[in-house]
C-alpha atoms as a PDB file:
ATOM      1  CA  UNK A   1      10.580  17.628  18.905  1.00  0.00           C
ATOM      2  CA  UNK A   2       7.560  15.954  20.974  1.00  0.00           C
ATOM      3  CA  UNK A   3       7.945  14.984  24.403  1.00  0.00           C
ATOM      4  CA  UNK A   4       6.681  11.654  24.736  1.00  0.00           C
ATOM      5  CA  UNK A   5       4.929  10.922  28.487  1.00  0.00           C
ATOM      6  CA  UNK A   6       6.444   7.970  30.434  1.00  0.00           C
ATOM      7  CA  UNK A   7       3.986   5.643  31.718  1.00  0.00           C
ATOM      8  CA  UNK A   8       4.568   5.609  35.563  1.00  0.00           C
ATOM      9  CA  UNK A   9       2.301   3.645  38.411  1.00  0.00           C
ATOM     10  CA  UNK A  10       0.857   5.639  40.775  1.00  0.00           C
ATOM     11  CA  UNK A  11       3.326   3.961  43.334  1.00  0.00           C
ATOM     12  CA  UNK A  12       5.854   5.667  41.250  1.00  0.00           C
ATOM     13  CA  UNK A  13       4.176   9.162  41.095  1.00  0.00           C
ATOM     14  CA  UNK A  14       3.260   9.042  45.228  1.00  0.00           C
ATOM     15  CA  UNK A  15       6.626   8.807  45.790  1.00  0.00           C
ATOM     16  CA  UNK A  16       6.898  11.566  43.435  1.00  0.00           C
ATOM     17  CA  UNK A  17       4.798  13.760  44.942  1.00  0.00           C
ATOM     18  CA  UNK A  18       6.307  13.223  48.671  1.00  0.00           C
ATOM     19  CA  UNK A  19       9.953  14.068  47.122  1.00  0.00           C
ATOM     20  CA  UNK A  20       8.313  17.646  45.774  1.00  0.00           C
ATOM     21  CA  UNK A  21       6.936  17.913  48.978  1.00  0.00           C
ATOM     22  CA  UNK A  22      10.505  17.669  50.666  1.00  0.00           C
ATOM     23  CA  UNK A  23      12.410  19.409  48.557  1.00  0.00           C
ATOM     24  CA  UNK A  24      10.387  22.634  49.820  1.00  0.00           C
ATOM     25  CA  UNK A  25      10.344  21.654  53.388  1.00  0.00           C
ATOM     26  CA  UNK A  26       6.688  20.570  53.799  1.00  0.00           C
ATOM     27  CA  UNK A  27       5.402  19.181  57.301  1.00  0.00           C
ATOM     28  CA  UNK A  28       3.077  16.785  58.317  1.00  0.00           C
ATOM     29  CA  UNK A  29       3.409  14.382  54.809  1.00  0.00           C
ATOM     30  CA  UNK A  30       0.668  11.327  54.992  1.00  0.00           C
ATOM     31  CA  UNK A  31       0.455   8.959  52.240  1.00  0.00           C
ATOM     32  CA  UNK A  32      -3.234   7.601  52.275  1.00  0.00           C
ATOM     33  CA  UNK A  33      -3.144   4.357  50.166  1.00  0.00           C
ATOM     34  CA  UNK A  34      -6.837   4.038  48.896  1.00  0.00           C
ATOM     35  CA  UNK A  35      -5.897   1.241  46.408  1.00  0.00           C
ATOM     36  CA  UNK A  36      -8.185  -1.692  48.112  1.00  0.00           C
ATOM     37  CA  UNK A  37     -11.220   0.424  49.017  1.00  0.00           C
ATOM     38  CA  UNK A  38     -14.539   0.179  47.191  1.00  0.00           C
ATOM     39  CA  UNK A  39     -15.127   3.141  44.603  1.00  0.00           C
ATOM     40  CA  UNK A  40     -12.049   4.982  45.497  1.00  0.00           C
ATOM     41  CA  UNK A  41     -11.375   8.194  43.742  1.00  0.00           C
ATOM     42  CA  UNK A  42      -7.837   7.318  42.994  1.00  0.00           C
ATOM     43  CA  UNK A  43      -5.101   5.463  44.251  1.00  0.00           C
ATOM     44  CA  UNK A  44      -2.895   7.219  46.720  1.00  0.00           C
ATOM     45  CA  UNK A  45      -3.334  10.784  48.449  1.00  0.00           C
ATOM     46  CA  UNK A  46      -0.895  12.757  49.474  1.00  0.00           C
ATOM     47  CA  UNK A  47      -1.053  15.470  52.243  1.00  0.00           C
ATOM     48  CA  UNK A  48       1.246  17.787  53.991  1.00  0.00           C
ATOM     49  CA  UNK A  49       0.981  21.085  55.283  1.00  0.00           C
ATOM     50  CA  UNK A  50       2.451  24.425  54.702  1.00  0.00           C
ATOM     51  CA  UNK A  51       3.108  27.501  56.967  1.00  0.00           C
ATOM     52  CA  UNK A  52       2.542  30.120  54.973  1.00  0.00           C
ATOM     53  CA  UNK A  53       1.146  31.184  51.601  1.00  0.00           C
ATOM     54  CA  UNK A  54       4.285  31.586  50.231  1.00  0.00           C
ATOM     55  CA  UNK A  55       5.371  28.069  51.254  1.00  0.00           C
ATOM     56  CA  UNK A  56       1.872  26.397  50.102  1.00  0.00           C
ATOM     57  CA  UNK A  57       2.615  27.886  46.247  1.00  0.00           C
ATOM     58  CA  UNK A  58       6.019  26.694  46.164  1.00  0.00           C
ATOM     59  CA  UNK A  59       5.537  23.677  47.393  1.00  0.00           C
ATOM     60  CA  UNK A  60       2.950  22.810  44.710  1.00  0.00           C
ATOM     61  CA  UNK A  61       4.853  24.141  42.245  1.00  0.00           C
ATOM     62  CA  UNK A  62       7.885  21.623  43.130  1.00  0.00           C
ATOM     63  CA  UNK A  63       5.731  18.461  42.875  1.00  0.00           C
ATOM     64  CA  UNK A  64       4.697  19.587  39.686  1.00  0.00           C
ATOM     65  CA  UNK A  65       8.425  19.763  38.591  1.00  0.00           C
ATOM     66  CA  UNK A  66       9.883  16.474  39.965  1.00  0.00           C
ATOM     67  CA  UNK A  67       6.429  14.281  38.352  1.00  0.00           C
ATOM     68  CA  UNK A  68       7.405  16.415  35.116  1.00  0.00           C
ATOM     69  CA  UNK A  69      11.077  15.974  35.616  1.00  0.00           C
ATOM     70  CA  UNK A  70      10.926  12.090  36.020  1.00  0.00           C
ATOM     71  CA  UNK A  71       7.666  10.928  34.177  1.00  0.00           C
ATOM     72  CA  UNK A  72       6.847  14.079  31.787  1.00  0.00           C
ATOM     73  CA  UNK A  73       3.035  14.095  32.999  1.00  0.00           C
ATOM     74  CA  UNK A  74       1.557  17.638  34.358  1.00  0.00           C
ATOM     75  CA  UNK A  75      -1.639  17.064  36.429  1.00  0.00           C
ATOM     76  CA  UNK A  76      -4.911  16.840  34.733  1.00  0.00           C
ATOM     77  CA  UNK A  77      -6.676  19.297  37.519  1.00  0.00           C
ATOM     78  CA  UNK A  78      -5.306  22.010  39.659  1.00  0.00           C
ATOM     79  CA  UNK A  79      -7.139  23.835  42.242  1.00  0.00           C
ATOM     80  CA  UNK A  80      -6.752  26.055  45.080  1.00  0.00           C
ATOM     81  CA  UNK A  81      -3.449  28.444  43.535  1.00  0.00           C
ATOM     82  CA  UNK A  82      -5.519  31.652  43.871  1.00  0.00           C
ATOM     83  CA  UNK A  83      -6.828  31.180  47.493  1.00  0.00           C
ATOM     84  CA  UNK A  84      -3.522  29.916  49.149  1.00  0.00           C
ATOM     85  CA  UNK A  85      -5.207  27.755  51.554  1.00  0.00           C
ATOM     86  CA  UNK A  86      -5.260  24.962  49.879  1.00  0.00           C
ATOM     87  CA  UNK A  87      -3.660  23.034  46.384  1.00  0.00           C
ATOM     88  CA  UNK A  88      -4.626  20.626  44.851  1.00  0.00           C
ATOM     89  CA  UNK A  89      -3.566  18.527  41.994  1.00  0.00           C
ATOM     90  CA  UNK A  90      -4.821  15.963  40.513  1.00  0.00           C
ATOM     91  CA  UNK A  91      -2.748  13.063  38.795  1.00  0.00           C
ATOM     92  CA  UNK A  92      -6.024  10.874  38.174  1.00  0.00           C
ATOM     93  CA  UNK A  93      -4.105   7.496  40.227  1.00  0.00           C
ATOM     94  CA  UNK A  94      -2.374  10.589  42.848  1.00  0.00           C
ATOM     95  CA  UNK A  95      -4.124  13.365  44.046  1.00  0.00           C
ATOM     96  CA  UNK A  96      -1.949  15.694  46.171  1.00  0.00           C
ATOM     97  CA  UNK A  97      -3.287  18.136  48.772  1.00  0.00           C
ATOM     98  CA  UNK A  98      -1.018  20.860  49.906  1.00  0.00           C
ATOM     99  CA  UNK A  99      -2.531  22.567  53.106  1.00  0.00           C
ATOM    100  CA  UNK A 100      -2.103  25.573  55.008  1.00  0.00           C
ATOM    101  CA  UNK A 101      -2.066  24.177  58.677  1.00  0.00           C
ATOM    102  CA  UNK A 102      -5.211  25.377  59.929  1.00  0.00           C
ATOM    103  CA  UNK A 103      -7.432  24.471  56.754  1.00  0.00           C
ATOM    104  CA  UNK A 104      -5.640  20.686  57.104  1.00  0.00           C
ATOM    105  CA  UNK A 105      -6.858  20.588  60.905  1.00  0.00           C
ATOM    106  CA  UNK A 106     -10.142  21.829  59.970  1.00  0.00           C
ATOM    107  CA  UNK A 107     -10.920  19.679  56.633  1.00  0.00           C
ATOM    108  CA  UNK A 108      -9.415  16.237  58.320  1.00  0.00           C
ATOM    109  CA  UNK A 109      -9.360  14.430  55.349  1.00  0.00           C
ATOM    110  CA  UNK A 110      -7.071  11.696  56.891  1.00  0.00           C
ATOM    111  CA  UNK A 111     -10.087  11.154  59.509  1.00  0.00           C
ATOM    112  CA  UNK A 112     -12.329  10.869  56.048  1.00  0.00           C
ATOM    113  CA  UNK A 113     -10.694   7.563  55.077  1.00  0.00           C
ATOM    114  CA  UNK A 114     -10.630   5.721  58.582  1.00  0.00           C
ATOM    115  CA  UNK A 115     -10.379   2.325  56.265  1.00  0.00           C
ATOM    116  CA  UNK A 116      -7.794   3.024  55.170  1.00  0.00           C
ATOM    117  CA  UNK A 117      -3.808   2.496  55.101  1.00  0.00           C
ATOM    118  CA  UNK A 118      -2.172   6.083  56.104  1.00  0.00           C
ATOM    119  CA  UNK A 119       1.687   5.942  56.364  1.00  0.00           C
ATOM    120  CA  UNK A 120       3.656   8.964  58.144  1.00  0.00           C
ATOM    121  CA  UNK A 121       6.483  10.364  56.565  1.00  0.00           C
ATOM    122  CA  UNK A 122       9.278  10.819  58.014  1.00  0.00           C
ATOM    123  CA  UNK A 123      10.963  14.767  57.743  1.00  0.00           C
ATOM    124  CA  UNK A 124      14.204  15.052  56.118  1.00  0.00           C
END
């Protein structure tokens, strides 16, 4: 049997992404919206931090089950698993960053995008 892939908007899969992010406890979640800047590399990022290694891995690996879960779609890139410091996956319209605290402080990527819209989550 083939598994079809739903078609989801990347409002859909941010919201995606933040829900993996809970379910393992992440801090910090920030939901850049990048949708009306000029040559943005996608629509949303998502960041949140980790405290540990351990954390960081699971974490990713939980917002890779709930997009697959709801919308069948695994992310086109993944980076960062061996290193633990920092994930990354790309969705092409989401890109999630998963951080260990001190490399989040020390890239800044929220400062990166002054322009634009960054919404807080709140912790569950």
């Amino acid at each position: 049997m083939k598994e079809t892939k739903v078609e989801a908007n990347s409002d859909i899969l941010a919201e995606l992404v933040v829900k993996g992010m809970q379910e393992k406890k992440a801090s910090d979640i920030v939901i850049i919206n990048l949708k009306s800047l000029k040559n943005a590399v996608s629509d949303y990022f998502v960041i949140a931090s980790a405290n540990s290694d351990t954390q960081l891995d699971a974490i990713a690996t939980s917002i890779e089950e709930e997009v697959f879960k709801a919308i069948r779609q695994n992310p086109w890139q993944s980076e960062g698993r061996i290193n633990k410091e920092w994930v990354l996956l790309d969705y092409v319209d989401v890109v999630a960053h998963v951080f260990l605290k001190d490399k989040r402080e020390f890239y800044a990527l929220e400062e990166l995008w002054g322009d634009a819209s960054i919404k807080h989550v709140e912790a569950v």
